[in-house]
Protein backbone atom coordinates (compact mmCIF):
# COMPACT_ATOMS: atom_id res chain seq x y z
CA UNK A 1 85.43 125.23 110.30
CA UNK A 2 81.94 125.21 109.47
CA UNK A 3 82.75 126.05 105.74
CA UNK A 4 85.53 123.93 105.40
CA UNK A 5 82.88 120.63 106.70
CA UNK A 6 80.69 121.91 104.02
CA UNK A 7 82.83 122.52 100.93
CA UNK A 8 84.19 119.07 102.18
CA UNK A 9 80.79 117.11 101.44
CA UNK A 10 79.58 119.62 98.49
CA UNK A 11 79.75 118.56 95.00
CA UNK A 12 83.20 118.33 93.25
CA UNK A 13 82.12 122.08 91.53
CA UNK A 14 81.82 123.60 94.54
CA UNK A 15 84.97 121.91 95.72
CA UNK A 16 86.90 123.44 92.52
CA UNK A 17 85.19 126.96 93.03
CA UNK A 18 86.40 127.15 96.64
CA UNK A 19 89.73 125.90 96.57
CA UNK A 20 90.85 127.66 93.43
CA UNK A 21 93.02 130.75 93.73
CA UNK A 22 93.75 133.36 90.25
CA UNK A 23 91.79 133.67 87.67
CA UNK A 24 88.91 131.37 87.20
CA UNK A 25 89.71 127.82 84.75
CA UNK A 26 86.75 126.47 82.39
CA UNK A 27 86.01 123.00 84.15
CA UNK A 28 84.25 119.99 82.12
CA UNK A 29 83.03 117.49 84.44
CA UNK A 30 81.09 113.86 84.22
CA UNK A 31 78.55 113.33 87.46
CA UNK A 32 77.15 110.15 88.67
CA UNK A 33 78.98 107.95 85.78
CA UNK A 34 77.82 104.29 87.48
CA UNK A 35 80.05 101.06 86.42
CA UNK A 36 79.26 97.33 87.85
CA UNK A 37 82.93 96.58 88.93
CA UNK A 38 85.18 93.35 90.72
CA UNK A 39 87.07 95.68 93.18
CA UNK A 40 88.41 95.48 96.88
CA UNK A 41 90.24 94.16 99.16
CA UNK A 42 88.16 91.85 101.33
CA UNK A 43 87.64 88.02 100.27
CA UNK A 44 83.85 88.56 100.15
CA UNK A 45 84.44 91.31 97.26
CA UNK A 46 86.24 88.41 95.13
CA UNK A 47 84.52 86.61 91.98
CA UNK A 48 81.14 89.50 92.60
CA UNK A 49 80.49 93.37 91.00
CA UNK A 50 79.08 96.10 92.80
CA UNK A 51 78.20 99.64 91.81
CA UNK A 52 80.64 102.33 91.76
CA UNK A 53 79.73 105.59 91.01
CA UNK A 54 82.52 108.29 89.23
CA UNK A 55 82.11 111.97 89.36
CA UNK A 56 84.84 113.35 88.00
CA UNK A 57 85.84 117.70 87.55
CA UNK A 58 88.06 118.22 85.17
CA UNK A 59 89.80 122.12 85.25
CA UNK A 60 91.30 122.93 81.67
CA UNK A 61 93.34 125.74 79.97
CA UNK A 62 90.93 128.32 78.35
CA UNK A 63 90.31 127.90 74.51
CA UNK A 64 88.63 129.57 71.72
CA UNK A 65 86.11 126.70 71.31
CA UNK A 66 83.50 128.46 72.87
CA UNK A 67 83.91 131.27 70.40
CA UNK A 68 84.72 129.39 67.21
CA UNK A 69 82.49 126.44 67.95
CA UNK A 70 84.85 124.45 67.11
CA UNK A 71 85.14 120.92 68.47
CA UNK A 72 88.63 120.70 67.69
CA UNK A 73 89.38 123.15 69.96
CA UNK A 74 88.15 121.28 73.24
CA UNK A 75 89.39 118.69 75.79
CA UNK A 76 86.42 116.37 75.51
CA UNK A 77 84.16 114.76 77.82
CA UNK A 78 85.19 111.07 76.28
CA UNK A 79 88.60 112.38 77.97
CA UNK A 80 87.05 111.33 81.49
CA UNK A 81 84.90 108.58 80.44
CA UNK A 82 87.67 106.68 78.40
CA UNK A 83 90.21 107.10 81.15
CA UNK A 84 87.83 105.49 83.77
CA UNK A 85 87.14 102.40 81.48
CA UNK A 86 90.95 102.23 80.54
CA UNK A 87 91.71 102.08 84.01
CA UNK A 88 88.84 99.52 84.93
CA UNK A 89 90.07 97.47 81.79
CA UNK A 90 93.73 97.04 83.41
CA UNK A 91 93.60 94.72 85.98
CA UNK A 92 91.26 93.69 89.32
CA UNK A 93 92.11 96.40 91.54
CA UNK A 94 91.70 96.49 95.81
CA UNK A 95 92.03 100.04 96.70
CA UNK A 96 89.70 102.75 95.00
CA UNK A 97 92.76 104.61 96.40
CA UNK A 98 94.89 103.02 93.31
CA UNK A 99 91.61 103.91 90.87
CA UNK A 100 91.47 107.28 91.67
CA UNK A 101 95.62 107.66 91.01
CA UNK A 102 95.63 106.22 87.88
CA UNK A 103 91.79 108.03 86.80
CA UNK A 104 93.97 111.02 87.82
CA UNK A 105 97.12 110.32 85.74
CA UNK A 106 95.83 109.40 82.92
CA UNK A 107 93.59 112.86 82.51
CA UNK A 108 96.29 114.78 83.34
CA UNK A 109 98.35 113.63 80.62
CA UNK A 110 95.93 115.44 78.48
CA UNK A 111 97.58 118.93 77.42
CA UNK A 112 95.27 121.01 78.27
CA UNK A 113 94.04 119.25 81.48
CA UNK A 114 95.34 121.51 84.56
CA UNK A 115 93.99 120.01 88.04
CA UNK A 116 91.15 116.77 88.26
CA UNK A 117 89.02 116.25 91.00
CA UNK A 118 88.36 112.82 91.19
CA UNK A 119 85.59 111.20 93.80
CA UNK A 120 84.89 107.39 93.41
CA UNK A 121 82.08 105.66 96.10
CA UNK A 122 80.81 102.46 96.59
CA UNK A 123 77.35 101.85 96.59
CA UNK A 124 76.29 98.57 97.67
CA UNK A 125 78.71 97.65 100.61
CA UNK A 126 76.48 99.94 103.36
CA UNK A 127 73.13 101.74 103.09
CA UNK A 128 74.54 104.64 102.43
CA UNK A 129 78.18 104.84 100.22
CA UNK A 130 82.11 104.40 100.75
CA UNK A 131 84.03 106.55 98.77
CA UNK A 132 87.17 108.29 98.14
CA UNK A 133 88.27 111.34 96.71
CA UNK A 134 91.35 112.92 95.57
CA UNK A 135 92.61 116.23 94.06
CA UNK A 136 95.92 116.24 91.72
CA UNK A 137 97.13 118.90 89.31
CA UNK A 138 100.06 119.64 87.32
CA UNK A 139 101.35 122.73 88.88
CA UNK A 140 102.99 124.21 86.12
CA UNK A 141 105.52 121.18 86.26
CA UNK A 142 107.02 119.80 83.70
CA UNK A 143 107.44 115.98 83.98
CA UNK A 144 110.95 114.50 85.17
CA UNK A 145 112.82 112.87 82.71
CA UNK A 146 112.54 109.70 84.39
CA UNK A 147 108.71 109.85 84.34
CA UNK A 148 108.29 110.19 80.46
CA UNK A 149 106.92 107.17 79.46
CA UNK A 150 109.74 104.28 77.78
CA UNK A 151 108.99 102.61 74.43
CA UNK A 152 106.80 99.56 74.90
CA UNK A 153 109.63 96.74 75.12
CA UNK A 154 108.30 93.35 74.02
CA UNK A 155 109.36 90.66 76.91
CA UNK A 156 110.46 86.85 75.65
CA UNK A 157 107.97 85.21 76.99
CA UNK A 158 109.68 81.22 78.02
CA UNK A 159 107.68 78.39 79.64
CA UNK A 160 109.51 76.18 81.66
CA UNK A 161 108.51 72.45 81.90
CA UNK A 162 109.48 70.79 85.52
CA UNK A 163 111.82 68.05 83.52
CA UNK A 164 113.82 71.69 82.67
CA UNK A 165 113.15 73.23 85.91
CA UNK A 166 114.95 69.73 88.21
CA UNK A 167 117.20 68.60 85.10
CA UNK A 168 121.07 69.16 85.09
CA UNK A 169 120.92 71.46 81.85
CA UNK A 170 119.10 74.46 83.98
CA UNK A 171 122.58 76.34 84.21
CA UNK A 172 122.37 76.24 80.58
CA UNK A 173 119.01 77.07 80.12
CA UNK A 174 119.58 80.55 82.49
CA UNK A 175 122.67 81.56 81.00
CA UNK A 176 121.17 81.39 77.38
CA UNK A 177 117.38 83.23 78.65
CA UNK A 178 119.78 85.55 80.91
CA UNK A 179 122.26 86.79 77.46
CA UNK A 180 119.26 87.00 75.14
CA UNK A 181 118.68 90.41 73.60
CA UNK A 182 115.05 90.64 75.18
CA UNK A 183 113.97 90.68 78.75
CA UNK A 184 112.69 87.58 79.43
CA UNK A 185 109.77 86.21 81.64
CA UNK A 186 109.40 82.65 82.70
CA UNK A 187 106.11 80.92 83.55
CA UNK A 188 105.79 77.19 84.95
CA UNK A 189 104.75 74.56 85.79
CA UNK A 190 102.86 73.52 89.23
CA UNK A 191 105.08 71.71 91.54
CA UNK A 192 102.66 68.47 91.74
CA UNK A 193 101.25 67.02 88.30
CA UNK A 194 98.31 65.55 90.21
CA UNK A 195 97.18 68.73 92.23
CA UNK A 196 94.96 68.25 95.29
CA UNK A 197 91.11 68.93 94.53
CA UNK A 198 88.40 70.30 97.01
CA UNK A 199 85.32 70.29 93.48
CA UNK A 200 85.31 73.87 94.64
CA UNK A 201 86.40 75.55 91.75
CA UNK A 202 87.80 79.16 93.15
CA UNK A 203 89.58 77.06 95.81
CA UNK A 204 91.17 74.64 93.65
CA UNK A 205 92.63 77.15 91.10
CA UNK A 206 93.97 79.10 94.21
CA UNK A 207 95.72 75.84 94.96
CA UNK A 208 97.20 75.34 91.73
CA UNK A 209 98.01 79.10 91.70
CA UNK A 210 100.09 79.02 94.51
CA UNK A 211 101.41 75.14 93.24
CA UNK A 212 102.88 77.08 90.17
CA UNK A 213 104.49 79.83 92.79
CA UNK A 214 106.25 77.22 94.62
CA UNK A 215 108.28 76.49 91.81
CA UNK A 216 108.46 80.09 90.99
CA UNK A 217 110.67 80.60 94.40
CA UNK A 218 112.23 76.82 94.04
CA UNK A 219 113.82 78.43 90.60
CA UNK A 220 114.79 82.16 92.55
CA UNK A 221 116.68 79.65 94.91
CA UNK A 222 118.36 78.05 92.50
CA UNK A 223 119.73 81.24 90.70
CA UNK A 224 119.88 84.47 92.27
CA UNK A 225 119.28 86.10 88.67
CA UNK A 226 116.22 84.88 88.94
CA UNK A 227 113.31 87.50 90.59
CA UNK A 228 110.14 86.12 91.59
CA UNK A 229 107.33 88.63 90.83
CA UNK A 230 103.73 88.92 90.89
CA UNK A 231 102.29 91.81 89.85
CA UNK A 232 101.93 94.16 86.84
CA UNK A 233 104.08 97.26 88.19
CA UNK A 234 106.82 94.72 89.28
CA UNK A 235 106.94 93.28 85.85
CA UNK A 236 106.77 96.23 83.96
CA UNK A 237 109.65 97.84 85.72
CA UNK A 238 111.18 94.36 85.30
CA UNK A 239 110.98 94.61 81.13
CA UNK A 240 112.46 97.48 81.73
CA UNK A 241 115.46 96.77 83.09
CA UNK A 242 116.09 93.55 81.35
CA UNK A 243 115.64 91.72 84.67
CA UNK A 244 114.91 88.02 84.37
CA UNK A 245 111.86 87.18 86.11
CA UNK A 246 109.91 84.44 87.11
CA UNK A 247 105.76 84.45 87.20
CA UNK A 248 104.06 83.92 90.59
CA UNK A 249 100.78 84.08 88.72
CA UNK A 250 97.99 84.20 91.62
CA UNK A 251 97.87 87.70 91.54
CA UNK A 252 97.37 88.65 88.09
CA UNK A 253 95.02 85.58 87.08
CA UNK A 254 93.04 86.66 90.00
CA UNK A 255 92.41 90.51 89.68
CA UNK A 256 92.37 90.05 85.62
CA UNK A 257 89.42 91.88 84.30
CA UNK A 258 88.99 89.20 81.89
CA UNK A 259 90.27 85.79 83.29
CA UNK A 260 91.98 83.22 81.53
CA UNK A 261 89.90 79.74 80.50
CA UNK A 262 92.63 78.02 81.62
CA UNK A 263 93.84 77.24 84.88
CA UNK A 264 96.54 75.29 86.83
CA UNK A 265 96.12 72.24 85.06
CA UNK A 266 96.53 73.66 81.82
CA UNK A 267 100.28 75.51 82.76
CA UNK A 268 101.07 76.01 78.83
CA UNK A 269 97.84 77.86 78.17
CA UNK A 270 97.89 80.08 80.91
CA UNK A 271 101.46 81.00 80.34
CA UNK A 272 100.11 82.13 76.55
CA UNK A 273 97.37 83.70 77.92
CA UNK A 274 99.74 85.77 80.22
CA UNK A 275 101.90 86.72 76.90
CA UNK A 276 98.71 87.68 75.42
CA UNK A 277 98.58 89.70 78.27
CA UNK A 278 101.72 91.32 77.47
CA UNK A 279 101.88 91.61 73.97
CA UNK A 280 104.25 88.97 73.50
CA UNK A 281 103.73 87.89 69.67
CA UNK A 282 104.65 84.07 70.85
CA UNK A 283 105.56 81.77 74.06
CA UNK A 284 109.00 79.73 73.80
CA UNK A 285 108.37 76.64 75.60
CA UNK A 286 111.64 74.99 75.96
CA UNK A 287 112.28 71.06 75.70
CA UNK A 288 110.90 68.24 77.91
CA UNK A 289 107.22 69.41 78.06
CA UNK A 290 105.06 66.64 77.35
CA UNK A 291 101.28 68.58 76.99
CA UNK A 292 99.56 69.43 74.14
CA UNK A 293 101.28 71.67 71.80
CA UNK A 294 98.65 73.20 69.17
CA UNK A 295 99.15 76.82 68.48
CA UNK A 296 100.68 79.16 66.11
CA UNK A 297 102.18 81.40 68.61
CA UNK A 298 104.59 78.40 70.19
CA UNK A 299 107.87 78.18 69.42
CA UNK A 300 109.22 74.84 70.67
CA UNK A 301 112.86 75.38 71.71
CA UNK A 302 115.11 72.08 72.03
CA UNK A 303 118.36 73.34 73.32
CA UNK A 304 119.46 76.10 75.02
CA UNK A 305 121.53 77.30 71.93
CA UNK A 306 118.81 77.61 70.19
CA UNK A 307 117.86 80.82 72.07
């Protein structure tokens, strides 16, 4: 027991020594790798960055680099530093649970890469630090067909104006996003065009946030085709499957890495910031919308045949 407490709190090295059964693996590792990050799930972790400290042991199939001196020839240490920053660059994140995962995953899509070690703490909520750490290999598996990565499908990205959203041609409008050849997404409006203020600005864009979702699940009501979702895994599984879904954008505005300028009040630019977001290479904004309208990736629709 004694052992197994100490192994437990020794460096990830030691970790990969101990627990590793056959013949030895050449391990690459990055130690004390320190980012200022927006993570966690308590409200007094919003809008602030702390400290978070990576060490990360990578295990690797054997090459001839060492012999040849060939760089070529090696999985390298970028490898763990790039997938950290790629992961940090996705989205606002609550769990260091969910970092570790997707540090994980993304390393051991590498070829050679053959079990990670992966040990994330934070360093500034207590004197001392909060961390997790996980351990996830490949096993000699190869991946299910169902795991293998689709081609990137590029969503229609449609903003809906309330005069669509409560006029008698919605039927219309649905049946022409719901046929079209792309999975669509649609972003709105917020219910109320004069939104309640508190001149506290993280309050009042929550407010408008959740103004925009309440039309988000008046439009699911309306048409059962219509999926209300609000975060990235839901919407990519969504593009996917050609589903037609509606934005509930509090979520992803609010753990972006880099926010939008725009907020609530300013529905049209959000909703292009959010096809930004999503590669979309314009935002349809269908008819009735009376804001400003001053951008080469618009494409004003006027009827729903135009789709």
């Amino acid at each position: 027991m004694t052992d197994d407490i100490y192994v437990a709190f020794d460096t990830l090295d030691a970790r990969s020594i101990a627990t590793h059964t056959g013949d030895p693996l050449d391990r690459i590792s990055v130690r004390d790798f320190i980012k200022s990050v927006e993570i966690g799930a308590f409200q007094t972790e919003r809008d602030t960055k702390q400290r978070i400290r990576f060490n990360v042991v990578l295990e690797v199939a054997k090459s001839q680099a060492g012999a040849s001196d060939d760089v070529d020839q090696v999985l390298s240490y970028d490898t763990i530093t790039d997938a950290i920053e790629e992961q940090l660059n996705v989205e606002r994140l609550n769990l260091l649970e969910t970092l570790a995962e997707r540090i994980a995953e993304t390393i051991l899509s590498h070829l050679r890469a053959v079990r990670v070690f992966v040990r994330i703490e934070k360093m500034d909520r207590i004197p001392g630090t909060l961390s997790v750490e996980i351990v996830r290999s490949k096993n000699g598996i190869e991946p299910d067909i169902d795991t293998v990565p689709e081609e990137n499908i590029q969503p229609l990205i449609i903003f809906m104006p309330n005069d669509v959203l409560y006029g008698s041609e919605l039927g219309a409008w649905l049946d022409a996003i719901a046929t079209h050849t792309r999975p669509a997404i649609i972003c709105l409006e917020p219910v109320y065009k004069q939104l309640p203020t508190t001149d506290i600005p993280n309050v009042d864009r929550r407010i408008g946030l959740l103004s925009i979702a309440q039309n988000a699940w008046m439009l699911a009501a309306k048409d059962t085709r219509c999926v209300v979702v609000d975060n990235r895994t839901e919407l990519d599984w969504a593009i996917k499957k050609g589903q037609l879904s509606v934005w509930a954008p509090s979520r992803i505005v609010l753990d972006a890495v880099d926010k939008p300028d725009a907020g609530p009040k300013e529905p049209l630019a959000l909703a292009m910031w959010f096809a930004k977001e999503f590669f979309a290479d314009h935002t349809l904004v269908l008819q009735s919308y009376d804001g400003a309208i001053n951008s080469d990736r618009l494409l004003l629709v006027a009827t729903p045949t135009d789709l």
